[in-house]
C-alpha atoms as a PDB file:
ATOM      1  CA  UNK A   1    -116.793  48.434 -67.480  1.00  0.00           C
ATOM      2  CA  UNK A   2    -114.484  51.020 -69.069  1.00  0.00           C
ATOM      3  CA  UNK A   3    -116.443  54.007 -70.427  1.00  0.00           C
ATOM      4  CA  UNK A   4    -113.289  53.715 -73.951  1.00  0.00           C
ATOM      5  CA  UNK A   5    -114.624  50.663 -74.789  1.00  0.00           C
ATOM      6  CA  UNK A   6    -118.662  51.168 -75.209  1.00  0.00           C
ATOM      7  CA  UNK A   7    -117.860  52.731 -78.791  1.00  0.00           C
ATOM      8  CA  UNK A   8    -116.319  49.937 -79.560  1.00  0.00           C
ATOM      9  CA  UNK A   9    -118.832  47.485 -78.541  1.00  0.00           C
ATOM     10  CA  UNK A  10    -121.437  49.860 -80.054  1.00  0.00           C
ATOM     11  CA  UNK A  11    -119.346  49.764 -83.563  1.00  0.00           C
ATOM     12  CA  UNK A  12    -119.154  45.840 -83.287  1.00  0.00           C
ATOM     13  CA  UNK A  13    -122.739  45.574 -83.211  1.00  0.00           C
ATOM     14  CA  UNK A  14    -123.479  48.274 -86.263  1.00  0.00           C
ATOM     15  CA  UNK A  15    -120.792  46.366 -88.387  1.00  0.00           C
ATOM     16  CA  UNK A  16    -122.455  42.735 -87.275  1.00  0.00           C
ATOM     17  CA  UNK A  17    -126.170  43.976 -88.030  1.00  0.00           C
ATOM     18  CA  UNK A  18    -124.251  45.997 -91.862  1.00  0.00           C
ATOM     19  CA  UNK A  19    -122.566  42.063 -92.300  1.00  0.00           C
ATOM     20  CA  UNK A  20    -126.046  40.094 -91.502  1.00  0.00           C
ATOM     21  CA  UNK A  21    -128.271  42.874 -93.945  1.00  0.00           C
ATOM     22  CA  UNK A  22    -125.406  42.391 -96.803  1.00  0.00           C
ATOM     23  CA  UNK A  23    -125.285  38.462 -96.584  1.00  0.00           C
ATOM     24  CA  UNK A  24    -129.112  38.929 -96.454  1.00  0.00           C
ATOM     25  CA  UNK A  25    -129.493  41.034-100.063  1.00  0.00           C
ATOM     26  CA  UNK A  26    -126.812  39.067-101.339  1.00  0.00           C
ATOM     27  CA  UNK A  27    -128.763  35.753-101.229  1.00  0.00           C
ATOM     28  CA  UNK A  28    -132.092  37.673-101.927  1.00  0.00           C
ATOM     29  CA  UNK A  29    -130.476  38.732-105.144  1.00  0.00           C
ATOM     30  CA  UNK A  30    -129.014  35.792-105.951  1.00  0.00           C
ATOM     31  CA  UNK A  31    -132.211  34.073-105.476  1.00  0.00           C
ATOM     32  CA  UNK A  32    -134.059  36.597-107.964  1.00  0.00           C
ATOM     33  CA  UNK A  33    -131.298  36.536-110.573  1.00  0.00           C
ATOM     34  CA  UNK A  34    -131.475  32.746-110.586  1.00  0.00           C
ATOM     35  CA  UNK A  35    -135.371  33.020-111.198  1.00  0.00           C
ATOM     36  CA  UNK A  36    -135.314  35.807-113.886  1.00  0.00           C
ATOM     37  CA  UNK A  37    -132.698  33.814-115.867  1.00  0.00           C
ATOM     38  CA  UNK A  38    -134.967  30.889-115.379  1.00  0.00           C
ATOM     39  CA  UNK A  39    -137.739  33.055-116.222  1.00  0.00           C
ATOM     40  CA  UNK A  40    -135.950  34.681-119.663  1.00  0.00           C
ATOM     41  CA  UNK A  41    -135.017  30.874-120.503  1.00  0.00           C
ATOM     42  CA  UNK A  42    -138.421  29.135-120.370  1.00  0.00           C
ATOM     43  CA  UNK A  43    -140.264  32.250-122.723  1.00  0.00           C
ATOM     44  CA  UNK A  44    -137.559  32.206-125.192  1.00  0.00           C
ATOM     45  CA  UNK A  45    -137.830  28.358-125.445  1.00  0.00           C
ATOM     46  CA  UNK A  46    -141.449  28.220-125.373  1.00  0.00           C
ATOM     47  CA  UNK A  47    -142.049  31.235-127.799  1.00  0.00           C
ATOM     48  CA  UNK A  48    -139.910  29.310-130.260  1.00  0.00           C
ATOM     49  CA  UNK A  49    -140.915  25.264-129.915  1.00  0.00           C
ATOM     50  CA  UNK A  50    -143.411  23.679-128.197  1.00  0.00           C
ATOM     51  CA  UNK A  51    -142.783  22.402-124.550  1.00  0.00           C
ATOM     52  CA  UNK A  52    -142.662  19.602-122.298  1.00  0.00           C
ATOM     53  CA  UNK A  53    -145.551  20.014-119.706  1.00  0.00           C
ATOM     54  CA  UNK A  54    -142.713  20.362-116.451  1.00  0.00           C
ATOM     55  CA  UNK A  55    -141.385  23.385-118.352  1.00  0.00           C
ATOM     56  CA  UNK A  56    -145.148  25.094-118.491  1.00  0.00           C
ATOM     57  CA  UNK A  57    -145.706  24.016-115.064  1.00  0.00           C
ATOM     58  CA  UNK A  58    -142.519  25.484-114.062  1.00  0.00           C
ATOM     59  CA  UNK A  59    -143.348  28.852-116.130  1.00  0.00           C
ATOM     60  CA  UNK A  60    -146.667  28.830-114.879  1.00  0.00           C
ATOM     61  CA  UNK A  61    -145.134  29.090-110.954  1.00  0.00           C
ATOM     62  CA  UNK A  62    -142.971  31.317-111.810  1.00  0.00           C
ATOM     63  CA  UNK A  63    -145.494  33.598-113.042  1.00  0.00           C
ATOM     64  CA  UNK A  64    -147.527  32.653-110.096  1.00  0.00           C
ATOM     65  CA  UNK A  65    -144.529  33.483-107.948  1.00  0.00           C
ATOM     66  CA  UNK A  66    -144.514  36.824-109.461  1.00  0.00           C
ATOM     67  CA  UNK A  67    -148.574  37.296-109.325  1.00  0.00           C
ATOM     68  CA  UNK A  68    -148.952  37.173-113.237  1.00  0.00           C
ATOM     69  CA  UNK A  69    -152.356  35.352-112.646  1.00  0.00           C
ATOM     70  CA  UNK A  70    -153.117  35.263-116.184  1.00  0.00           C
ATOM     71  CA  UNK A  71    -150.220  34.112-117.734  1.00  0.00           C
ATOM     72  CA  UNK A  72    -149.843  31.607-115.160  1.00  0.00           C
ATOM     73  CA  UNK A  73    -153.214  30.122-115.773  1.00  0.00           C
ATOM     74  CA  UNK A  74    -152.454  30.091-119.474  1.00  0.00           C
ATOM     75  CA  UNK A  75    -148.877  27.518-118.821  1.00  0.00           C
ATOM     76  CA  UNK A  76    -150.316  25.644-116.528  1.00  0.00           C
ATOM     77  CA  UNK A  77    -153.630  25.016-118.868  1.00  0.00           C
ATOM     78  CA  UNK A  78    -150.224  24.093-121.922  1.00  0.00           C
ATOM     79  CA  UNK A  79    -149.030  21.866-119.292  1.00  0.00           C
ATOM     80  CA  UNK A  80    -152.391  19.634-118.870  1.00  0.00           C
ATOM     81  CA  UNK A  81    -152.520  19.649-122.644  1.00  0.00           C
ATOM     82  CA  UNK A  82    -149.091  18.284-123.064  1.00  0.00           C
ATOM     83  CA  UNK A  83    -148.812  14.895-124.087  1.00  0.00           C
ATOM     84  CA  UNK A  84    -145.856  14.445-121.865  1.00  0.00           C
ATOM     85  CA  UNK A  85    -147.676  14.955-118.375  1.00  0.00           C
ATOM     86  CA  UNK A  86    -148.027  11.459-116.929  1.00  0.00           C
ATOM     87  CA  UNK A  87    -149.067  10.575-113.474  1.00  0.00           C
ATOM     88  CA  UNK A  88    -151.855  11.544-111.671  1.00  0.00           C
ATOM     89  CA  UNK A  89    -149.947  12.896-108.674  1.00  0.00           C
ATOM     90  CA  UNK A  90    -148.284  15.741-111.765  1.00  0.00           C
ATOM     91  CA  UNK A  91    -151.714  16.484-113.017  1.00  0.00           C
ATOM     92  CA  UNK A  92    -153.069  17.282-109.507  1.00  0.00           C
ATOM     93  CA  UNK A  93    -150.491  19.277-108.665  1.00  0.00           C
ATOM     94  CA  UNK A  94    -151.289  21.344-112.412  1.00  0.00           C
ATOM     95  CA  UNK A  95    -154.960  21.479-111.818  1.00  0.00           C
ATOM     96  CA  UNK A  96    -153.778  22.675-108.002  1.00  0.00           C
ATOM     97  CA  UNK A  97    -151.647  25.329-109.341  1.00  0.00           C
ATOM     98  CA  UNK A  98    -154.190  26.176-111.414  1.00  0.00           C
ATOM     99  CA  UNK A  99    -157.151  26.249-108.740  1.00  0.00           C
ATOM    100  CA  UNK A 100    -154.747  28.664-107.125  1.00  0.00           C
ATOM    101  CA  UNK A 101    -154.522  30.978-109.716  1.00  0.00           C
ATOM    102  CA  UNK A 102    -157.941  31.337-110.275  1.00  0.00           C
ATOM    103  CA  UNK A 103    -158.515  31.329-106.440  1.00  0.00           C
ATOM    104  CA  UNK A 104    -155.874  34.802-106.208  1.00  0.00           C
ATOM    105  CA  UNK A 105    -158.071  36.579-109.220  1.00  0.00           C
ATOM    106  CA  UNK A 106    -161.137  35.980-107.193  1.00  0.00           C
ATOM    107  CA  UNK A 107    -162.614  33.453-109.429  1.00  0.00           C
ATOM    108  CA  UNK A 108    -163.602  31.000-106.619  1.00  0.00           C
ATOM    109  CA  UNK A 109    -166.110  29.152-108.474  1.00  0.00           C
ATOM    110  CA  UNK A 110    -162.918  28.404-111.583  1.00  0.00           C
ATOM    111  CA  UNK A 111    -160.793  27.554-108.511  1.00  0.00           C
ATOM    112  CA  UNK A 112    -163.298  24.875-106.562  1.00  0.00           C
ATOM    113  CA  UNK A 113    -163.489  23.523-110.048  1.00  0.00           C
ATOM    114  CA  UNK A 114    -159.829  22.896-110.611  1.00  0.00           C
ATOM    115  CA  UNK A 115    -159.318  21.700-106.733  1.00  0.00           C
ATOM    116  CA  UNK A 116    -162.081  19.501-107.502  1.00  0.00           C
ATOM    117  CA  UNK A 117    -160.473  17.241-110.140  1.00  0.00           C
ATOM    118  CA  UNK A 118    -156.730  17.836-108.541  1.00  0.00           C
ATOM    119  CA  UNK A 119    -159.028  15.928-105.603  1.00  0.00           C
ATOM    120  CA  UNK A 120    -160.273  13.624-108.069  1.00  0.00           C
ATOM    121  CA  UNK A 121    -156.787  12.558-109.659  1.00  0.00           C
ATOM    122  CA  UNK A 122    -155.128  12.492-106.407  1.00  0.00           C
ATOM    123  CA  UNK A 123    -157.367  12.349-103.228  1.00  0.00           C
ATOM    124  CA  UNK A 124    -155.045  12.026-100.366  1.00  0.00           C
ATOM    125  CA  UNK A 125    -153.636  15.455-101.192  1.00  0.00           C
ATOM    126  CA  UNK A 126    -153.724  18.214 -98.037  1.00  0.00           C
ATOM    127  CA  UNK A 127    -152.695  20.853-100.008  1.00  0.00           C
ATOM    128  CA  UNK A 128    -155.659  21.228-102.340  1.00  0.00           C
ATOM    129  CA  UNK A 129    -158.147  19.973 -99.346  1.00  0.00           C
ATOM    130  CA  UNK A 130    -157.031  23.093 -97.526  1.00  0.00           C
ATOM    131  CA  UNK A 131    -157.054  25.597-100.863  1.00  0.00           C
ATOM    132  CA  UNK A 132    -160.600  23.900-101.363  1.00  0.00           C
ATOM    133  CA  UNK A 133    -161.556  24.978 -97.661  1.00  0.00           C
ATOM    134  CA  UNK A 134    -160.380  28.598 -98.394  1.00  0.00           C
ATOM    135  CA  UNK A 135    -162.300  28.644-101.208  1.00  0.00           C
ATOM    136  CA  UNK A 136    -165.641  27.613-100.015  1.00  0.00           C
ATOM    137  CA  UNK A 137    -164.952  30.031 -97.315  1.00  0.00           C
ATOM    138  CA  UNK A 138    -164.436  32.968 -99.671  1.00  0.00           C
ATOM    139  CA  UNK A 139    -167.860  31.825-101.171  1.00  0.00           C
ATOM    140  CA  UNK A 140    -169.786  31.461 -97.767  1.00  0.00           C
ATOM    141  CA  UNK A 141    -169.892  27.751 -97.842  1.00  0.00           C
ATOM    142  CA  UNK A 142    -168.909  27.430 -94.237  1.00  0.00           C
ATOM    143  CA  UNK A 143    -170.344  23.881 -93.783  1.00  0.00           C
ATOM    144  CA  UNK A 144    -168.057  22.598 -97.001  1.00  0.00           C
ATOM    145  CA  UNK A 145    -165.000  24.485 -95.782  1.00  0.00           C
ATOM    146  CA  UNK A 146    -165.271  22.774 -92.673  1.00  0.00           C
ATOM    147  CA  UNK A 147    -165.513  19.220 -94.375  1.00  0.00           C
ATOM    148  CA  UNK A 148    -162.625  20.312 -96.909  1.00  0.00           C
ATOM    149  CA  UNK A 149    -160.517  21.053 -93.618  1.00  0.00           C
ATOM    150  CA  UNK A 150    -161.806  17.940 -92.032  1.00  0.00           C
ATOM    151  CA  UNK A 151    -160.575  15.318 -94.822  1.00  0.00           C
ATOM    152  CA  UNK A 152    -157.211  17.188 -95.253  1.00  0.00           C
ATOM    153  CA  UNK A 153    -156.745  16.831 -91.140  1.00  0.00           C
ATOM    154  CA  UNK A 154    -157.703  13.267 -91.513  1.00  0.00           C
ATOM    155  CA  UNK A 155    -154.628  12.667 -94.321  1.00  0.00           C
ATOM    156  CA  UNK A 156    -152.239  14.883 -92.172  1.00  0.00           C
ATOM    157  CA  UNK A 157    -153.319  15.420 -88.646  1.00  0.00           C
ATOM    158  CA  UNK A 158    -150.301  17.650 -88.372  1.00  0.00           C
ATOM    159  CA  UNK A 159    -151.774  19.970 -90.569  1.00  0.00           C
ATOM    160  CA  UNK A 160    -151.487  23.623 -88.831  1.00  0.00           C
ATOM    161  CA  UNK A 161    -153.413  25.468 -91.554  1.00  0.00           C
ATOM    162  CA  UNK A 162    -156.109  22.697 -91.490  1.00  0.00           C
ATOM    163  CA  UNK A 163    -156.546  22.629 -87.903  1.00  0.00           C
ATOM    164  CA  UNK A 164    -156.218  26.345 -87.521  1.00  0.00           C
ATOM    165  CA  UNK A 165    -159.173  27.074 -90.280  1.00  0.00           C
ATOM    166  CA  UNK A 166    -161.427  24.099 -89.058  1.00  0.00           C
ATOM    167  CA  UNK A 167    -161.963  25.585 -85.203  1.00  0.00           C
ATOM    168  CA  UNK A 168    -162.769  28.975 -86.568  1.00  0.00           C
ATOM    169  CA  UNK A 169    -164.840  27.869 -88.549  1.00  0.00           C
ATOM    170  CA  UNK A 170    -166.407  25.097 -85.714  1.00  0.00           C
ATOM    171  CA  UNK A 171    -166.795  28.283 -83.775  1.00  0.00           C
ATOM    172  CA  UNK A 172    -168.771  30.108 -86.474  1.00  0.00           C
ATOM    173  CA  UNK A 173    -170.853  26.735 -86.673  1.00  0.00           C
ATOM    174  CA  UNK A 174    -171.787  26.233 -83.071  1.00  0.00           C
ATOM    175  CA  UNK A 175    -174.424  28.112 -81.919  1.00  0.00           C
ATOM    176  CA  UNK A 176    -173.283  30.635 -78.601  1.00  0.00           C
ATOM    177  CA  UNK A 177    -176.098  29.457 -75.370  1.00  0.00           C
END
C-alpha cells in the first residue's frame, strides 16, 4: 500500500465518523424539539380548558419522559378522572403509568397499588406484571416478585425482563446444599 494514501484513508474515516455524529444530533434534536413543542402545546391547552384524558395521559409521559414525577402523577390522576377515558385496556395503561411514577419516587407501596388495579382492569398485561415484580422486589417481597414474574412469563413466554428477573430471584429462593 502506498504510504500518500494512508492520510487519505485516515481523513475518510474522521469525515465518515463527523457525518454519522451530525446525522446523529440532528435526529436527537429533532426528536427533542418535536417533544418540547408537544410539551408547550398540551400546558397551554390544559392551563386554559379542561382536557380529554389521551391529552393528560400524553402530558403525564411526557413529564415522565423528562422525570417530573410529580407532575406526571398529577395528569395521569386528570386522565382517570376524565369522563372521556373508555376501555379498560386505556385505564390500565393510566393506572400503569401511574404505578410507575410512584415506583421512580420510591413510593413502592403507591406503585403496587396502582399495578394492582392496572392488573385488575386488564390482567393479561406483561408490562405491569413485570413493574409489579420490581416492585415487590424493591420491598423485599421476593416470593411475590417471583409470582408477578411468573404470570407475566406465562402471558408472554418471550418475555426477556420476566425471565431474566424470575431466575435471580429462583436463585435467591433455593437454598445452596
Amino acid at each position: 500500500m502506498d504510504d500518500s494514501l494512508l492520510p487519505i484513508i485516515y481523513l475518510s474515516i474522521f469525515v465518515g465518523l463527523l457525518a454519522f455524529a451530525a446525522w446523529f444530533l440532528f435526529r436527537q434534536i429533532l426528536k427533542t424539539r418535536r417533544t418540547e413543542s408537544t410539551l408547550s402545546r398540551l400546558q397551554n391547552k390544559l392551563n386554559q380548558e379542561k382536557g380529554t384524558a389521551k391529552e393528560y395521559y400524553q402530558l403525564g409521559s411526557i413529564l415522565l419522559d423528562k422525570r417530573l414525577y410529580s407532575q406526571a402523577i398529577a395528569q395521569f390522576q386528570k386522565a382517570l378522572k376524565a369522563k372521556d377515558l373508555e376501555g379498560e385496556e386505556n385505564q390500565a395503561l393510566v393506572y400503569n403509568a401511574l404505578g410507575f411514577s410512584y415506583a421512580a419516587q420510591e413510593q413502592f407501596d403507591l406503585a403496587i397499588r396502582q399495578y394492582k388495579e392496572a392488573l385488575q382492569l386488564f390482567p393479561d398485561y406483561p408490562t405491569a406484571l413485570n413493574n409489579l415484580g420490581f416492585a415487590y422486589e424493591k420491598k423485599q417481597l421476593t416470593t411475590q416478585a417471583l409470582e408477578a414474574y411468573e404470570a407475566a412469563l406465562r402471558i408472554d413466554p418471550k418475555n426477556s425482563t420476566a425471565k431474566r428477573r424470575a431466575d435471580s430471584l429462583r436463585k435467591r429462593l433455593v437454598p445452596s446444599s
